[in-house]
N, C-alpha and C. Protein backbone atom coordinates (compact mmCIF):
# COMPACT_ATOMS: atom_id res chain seq x y z
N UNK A 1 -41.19 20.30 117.72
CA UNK A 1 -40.09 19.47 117.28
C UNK A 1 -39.97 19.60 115.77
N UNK A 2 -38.67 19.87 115.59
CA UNK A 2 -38.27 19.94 113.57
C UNK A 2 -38.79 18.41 112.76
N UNK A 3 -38.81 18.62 112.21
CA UNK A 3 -39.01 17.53 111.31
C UNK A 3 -37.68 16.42 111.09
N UNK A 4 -36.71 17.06 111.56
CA UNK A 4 -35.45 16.34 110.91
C UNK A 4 -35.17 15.71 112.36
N UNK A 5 -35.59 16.11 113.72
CA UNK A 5 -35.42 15.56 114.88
C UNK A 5 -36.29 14.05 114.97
N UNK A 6 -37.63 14.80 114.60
CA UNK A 6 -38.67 13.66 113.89
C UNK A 6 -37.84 12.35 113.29
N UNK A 7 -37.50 12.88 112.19
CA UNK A 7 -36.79 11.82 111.31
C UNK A 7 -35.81 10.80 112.22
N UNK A 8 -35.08 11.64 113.22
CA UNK A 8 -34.06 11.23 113.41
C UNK A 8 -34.35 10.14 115.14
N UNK A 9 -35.15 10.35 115.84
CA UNK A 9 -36.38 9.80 116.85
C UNK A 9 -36.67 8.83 116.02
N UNK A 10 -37.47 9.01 114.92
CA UNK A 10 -37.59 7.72 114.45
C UNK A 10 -36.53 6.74 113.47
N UNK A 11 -35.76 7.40 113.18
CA UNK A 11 -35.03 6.14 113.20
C UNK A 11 -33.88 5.16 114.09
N UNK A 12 -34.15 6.24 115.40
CA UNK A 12 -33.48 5.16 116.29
C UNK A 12 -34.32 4.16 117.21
N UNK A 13 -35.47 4.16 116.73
CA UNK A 13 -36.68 3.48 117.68
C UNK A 13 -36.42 2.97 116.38
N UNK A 14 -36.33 2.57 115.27
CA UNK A 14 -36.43 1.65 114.40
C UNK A 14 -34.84 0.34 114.41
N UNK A 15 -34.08 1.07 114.17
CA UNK A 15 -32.79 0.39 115.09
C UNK A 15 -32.89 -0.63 116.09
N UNK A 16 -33.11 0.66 116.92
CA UNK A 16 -33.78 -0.32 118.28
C UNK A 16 -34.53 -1.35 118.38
N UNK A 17 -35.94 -1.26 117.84
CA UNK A 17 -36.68 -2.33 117.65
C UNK A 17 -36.23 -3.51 116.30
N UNK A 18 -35.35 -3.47 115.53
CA UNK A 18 -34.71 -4.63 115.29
C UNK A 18 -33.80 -4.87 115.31
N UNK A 19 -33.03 -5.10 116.63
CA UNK A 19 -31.84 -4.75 117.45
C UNK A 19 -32.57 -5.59 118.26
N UNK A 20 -33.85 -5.40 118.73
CA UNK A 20 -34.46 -6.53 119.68
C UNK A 20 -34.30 -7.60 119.12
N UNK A 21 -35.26 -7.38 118.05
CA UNK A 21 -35.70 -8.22 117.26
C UNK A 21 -34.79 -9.61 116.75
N UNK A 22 -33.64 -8.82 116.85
CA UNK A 22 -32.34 -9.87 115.89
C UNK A 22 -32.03 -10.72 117.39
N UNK A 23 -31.88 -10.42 118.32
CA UNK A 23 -31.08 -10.68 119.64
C UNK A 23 -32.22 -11.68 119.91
N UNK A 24 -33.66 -11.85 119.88
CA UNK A 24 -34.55 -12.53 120.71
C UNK A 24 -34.63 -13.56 119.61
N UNK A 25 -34.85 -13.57 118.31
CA UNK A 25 -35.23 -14.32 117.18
C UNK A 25 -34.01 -15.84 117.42
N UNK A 26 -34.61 -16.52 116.49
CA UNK A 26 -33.63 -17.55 116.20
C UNK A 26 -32.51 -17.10 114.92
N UNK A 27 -31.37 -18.00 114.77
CA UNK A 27 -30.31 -17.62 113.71
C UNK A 27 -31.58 -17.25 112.30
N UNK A 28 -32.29 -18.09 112.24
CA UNK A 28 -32.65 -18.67 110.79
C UNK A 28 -33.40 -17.42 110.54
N UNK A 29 -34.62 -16.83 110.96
CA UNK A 29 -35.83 -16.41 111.39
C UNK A 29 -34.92 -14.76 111.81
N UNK A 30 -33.59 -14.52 111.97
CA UNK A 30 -33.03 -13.48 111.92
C UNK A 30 -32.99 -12.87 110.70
N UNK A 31 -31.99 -13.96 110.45
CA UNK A 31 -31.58 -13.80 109.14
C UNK A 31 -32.40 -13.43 107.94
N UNK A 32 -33.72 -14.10 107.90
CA UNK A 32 -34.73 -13.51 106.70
C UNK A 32 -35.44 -12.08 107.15
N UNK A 33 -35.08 -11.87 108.39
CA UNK A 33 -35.61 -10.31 108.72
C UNK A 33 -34.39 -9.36 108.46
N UNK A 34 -33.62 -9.52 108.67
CA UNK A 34 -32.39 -8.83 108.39
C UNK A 34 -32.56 -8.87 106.43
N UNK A 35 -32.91 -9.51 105.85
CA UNK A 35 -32.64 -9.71 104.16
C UNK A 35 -33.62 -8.68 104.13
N UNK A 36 -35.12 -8.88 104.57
CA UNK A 36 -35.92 -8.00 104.12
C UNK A 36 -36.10 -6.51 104.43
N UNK A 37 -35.50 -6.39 106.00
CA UNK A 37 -35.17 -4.94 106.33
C UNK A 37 -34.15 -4.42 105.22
N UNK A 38 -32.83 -5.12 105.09
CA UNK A 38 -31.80 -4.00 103.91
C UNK A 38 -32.74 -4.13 102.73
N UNK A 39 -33.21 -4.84 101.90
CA UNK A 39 -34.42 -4.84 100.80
C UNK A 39 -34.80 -3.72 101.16
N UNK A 40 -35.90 -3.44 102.04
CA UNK A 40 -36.85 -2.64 102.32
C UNK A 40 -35.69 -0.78 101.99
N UNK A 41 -34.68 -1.39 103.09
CA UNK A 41 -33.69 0.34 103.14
C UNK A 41 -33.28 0.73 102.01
N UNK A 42 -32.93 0.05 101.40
CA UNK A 42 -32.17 -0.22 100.16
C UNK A 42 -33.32 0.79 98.82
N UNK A 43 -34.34 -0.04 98.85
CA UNK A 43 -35.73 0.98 98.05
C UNK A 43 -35.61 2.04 98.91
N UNK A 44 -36.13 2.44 99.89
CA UNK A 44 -36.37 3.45 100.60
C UNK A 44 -35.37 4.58 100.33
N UNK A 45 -34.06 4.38 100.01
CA UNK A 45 -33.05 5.27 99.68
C UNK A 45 -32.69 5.89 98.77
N UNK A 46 -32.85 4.67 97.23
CA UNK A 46 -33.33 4.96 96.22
C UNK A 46 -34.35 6.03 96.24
N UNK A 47 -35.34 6.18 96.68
CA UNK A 47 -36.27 6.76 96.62
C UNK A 47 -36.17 8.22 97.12
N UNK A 48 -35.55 8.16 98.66
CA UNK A 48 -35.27 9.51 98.89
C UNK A 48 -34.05 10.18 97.96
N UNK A 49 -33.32 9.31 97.67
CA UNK A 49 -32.29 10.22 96.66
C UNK A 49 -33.06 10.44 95.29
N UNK A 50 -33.87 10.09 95.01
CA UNK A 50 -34.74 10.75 93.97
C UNK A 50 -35.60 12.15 94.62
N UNK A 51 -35.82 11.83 95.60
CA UNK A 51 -36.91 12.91 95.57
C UNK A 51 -36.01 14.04 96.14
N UNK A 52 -34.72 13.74 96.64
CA UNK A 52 -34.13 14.96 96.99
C UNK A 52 -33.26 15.75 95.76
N UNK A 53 -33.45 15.14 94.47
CA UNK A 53 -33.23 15.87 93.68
C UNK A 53 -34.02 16.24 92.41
N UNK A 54 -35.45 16.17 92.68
CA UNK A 54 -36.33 16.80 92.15
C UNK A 54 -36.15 18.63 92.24
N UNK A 55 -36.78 19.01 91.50
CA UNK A 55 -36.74 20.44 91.68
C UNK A 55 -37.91 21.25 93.09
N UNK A 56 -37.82 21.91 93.98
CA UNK A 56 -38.24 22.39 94.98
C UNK A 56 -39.62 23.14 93.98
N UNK A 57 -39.85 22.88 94.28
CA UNK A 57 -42.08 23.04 93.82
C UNK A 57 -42.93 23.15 95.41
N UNK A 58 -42.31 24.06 96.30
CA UNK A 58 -42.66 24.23 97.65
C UNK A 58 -43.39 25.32 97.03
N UNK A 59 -44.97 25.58 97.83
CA UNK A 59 -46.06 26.19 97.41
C UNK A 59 -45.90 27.58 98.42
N UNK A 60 -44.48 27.57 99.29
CA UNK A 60 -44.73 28.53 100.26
C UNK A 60 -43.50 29.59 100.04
N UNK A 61 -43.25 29.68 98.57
CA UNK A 61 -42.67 31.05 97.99
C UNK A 61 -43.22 31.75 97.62
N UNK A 62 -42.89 33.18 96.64
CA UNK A 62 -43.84 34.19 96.20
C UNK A 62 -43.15 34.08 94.52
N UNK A 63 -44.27 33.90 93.44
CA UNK A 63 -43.76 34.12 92.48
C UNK A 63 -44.81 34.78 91.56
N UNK A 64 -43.54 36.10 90.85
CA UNK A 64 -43.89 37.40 90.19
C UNK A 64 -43.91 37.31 88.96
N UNK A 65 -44.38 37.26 87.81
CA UNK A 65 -43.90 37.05 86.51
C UNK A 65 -44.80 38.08 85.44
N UNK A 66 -43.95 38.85 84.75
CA UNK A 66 -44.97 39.39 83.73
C UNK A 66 -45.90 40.30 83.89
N UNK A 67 -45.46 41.03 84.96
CA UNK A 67 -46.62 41.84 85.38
C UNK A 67 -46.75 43.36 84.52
N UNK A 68 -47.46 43.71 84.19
CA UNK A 68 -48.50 45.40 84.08
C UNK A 68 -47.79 46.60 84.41
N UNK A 69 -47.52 47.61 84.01
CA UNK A 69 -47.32 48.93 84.41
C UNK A 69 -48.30 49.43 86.21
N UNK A 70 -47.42 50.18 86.30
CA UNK A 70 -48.42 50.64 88.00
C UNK A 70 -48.28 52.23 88.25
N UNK A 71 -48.95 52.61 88.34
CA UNK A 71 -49.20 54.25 87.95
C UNK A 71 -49.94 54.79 89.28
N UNK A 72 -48.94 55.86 90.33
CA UNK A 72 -50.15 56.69 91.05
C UNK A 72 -49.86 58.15 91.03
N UNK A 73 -50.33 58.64 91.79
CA UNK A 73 -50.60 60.32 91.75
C UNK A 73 -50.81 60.63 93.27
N UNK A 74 -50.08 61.26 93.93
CA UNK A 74 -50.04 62.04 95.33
C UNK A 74 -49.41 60.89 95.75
N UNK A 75 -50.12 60.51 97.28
CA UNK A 75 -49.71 59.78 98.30
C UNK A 75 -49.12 58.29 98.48
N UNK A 76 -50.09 58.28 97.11
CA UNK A 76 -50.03 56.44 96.66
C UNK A 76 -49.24 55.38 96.76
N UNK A 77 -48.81 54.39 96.47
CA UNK A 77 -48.08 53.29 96.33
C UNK A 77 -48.11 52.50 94.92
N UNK A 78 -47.14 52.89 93.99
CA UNK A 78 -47.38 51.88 92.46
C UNK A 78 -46.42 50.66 92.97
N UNK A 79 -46.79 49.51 92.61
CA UNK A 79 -45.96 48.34 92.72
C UNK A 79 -46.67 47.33 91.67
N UNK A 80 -45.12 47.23 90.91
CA UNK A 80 -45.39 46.15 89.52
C UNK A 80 -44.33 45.12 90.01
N UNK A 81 -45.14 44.17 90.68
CA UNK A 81 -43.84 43.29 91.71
C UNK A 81 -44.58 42.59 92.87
N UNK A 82 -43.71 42.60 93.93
CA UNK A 82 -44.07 42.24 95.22
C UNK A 82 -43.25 42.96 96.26
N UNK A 83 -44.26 43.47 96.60
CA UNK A 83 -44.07 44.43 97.96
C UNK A 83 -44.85 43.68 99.10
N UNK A 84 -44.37 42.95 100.56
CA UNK A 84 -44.63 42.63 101.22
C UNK A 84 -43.74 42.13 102.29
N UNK A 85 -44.66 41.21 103.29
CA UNK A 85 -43.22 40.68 104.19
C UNK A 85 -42.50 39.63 103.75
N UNK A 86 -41.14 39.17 103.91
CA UNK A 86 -40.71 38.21 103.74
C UNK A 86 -41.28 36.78 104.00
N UNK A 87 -41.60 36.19 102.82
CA UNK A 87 -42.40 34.94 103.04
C UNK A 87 -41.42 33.92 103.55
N UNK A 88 -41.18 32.50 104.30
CA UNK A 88 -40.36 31.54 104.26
C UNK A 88 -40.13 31.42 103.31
N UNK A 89 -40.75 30.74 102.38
CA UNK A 89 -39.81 30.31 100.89
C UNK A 89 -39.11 31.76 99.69
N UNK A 90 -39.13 30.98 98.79
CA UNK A 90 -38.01 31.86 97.77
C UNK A 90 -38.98 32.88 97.50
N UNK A 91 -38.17 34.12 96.86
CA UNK A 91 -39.22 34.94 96.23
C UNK A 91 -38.24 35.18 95.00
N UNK A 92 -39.44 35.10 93.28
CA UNK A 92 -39.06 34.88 92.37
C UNK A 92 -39.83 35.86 91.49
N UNK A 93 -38.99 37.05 91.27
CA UNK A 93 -39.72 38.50 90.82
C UNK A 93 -38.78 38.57 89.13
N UNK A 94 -39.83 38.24 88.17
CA UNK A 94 -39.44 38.17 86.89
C UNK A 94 -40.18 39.35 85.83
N UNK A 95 -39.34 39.92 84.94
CA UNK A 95 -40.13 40.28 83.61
C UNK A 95 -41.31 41.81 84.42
N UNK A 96 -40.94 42.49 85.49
CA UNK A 96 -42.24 43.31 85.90
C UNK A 96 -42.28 44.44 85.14
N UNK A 97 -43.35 45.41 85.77
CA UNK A 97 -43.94 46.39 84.28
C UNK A 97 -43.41 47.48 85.01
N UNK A 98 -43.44 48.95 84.44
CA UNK A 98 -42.85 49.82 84.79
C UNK A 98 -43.55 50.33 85.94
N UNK A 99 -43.15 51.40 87.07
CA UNK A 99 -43.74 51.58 88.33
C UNK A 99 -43.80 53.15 88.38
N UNK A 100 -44.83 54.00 88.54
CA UNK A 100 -44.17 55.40 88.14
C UNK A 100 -45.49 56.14 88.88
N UNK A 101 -44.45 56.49 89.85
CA UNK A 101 -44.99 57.43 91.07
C UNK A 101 -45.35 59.13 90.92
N UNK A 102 -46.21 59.70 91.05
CA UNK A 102 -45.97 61.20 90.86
C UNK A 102 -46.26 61.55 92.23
N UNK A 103 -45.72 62.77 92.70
CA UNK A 103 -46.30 63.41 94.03
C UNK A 103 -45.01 62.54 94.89
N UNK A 104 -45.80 62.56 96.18
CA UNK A 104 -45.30 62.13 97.09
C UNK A 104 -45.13 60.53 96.98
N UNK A 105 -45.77 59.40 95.85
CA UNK A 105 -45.90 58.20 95.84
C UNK A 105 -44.97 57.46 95.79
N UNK A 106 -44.83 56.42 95.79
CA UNK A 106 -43.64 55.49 96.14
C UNK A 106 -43.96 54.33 94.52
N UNK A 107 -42.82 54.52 94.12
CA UNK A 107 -42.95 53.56 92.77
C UNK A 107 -42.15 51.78 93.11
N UNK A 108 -42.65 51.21 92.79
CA UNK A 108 -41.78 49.91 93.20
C UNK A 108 -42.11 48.80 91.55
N UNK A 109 -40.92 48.29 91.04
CA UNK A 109 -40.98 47.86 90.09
C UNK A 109 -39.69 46.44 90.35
N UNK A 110 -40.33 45.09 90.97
CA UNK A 110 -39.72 44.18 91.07
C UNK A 110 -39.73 43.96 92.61
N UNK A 111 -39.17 43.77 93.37
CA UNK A 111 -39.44 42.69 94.71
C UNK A 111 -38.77 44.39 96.06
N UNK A 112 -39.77 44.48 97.19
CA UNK A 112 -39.64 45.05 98.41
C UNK A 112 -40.15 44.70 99.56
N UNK A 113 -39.34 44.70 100.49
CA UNK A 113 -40.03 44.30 101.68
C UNK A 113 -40.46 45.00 102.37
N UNK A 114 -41.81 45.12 103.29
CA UNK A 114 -42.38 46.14 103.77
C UNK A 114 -41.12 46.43 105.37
C-alpha cells in the first residue's frame, strides 16, 4: 500500500471516529471536542504546509560534484561522473573532470546510465 492511500485510510477512520463521537456525545461535551479537533487540524496544517515547502533533502538521489580527471588505456571504462542504474531520486552531476579513453575504452564525463 502507497503511503498516500495510507494517509488517506487514515483519515477517513479519523472522520469516522468523530462522526461517532459527535452523534453519541452530549451538545456541550461535543462541542469542546469539535473546538479542540479544528485546534488540533488547524496546527497540523500549518505544519504540513511548512514542511511541504522545505527543500527535498531525500537521501535517495545521486549527487556528483567536483570530481577528478579519469584516464584509461585499451578496454577500460574512464568515468568522471556517474555511471550507473537509475536511482529513484534525482541525479545531480555538477563541475566533473575530464574523461579520456584511449583504445577501445569508453570515456564518460558527467551522468550515464548503464
Amino acid at each position: 500500500m502507497t503511503m498516500k492511500r495510507v494517509v488517506l485510510a487514515g483519515t477517513c477512520v479519523v472522520v469516522a471516529v468523530l462522526g461517532w463521537v459527535f452523534a453519541v456525545s452530549q451538545w456541550e461535551t461535543a462541542s469542546r471536542i469539535a473546538t479542540v479537533a479544528s485546534a488540533l487540524a488547524g496546527v497540523a496544517a500549518v505544519g504540513i504546509g511548512i514542511w511541504a515547502a522545505l527543500p527535498n533533502t531525500s537521501s535517495s538521489g545521486i549527487v556528483v560534484r567536483a570530481t577528478g580527471a579519469a584516464k584509461t588505456a585499451g578496454a577500460g571504462n574512464a568515468v568522471s561522473g556517474y555511471h550507473g542504474n537509475r536511482p529513484r531520486g534525482p541525479v545531480t552531476v555538477e563541475r566533473t573532470g575530464d574523461a579520456d579513453a584511449a583504445g577501445e575504452g569508453n570515456a564518460i564525463s558527467g551522468y550515464s546510465e548503464k
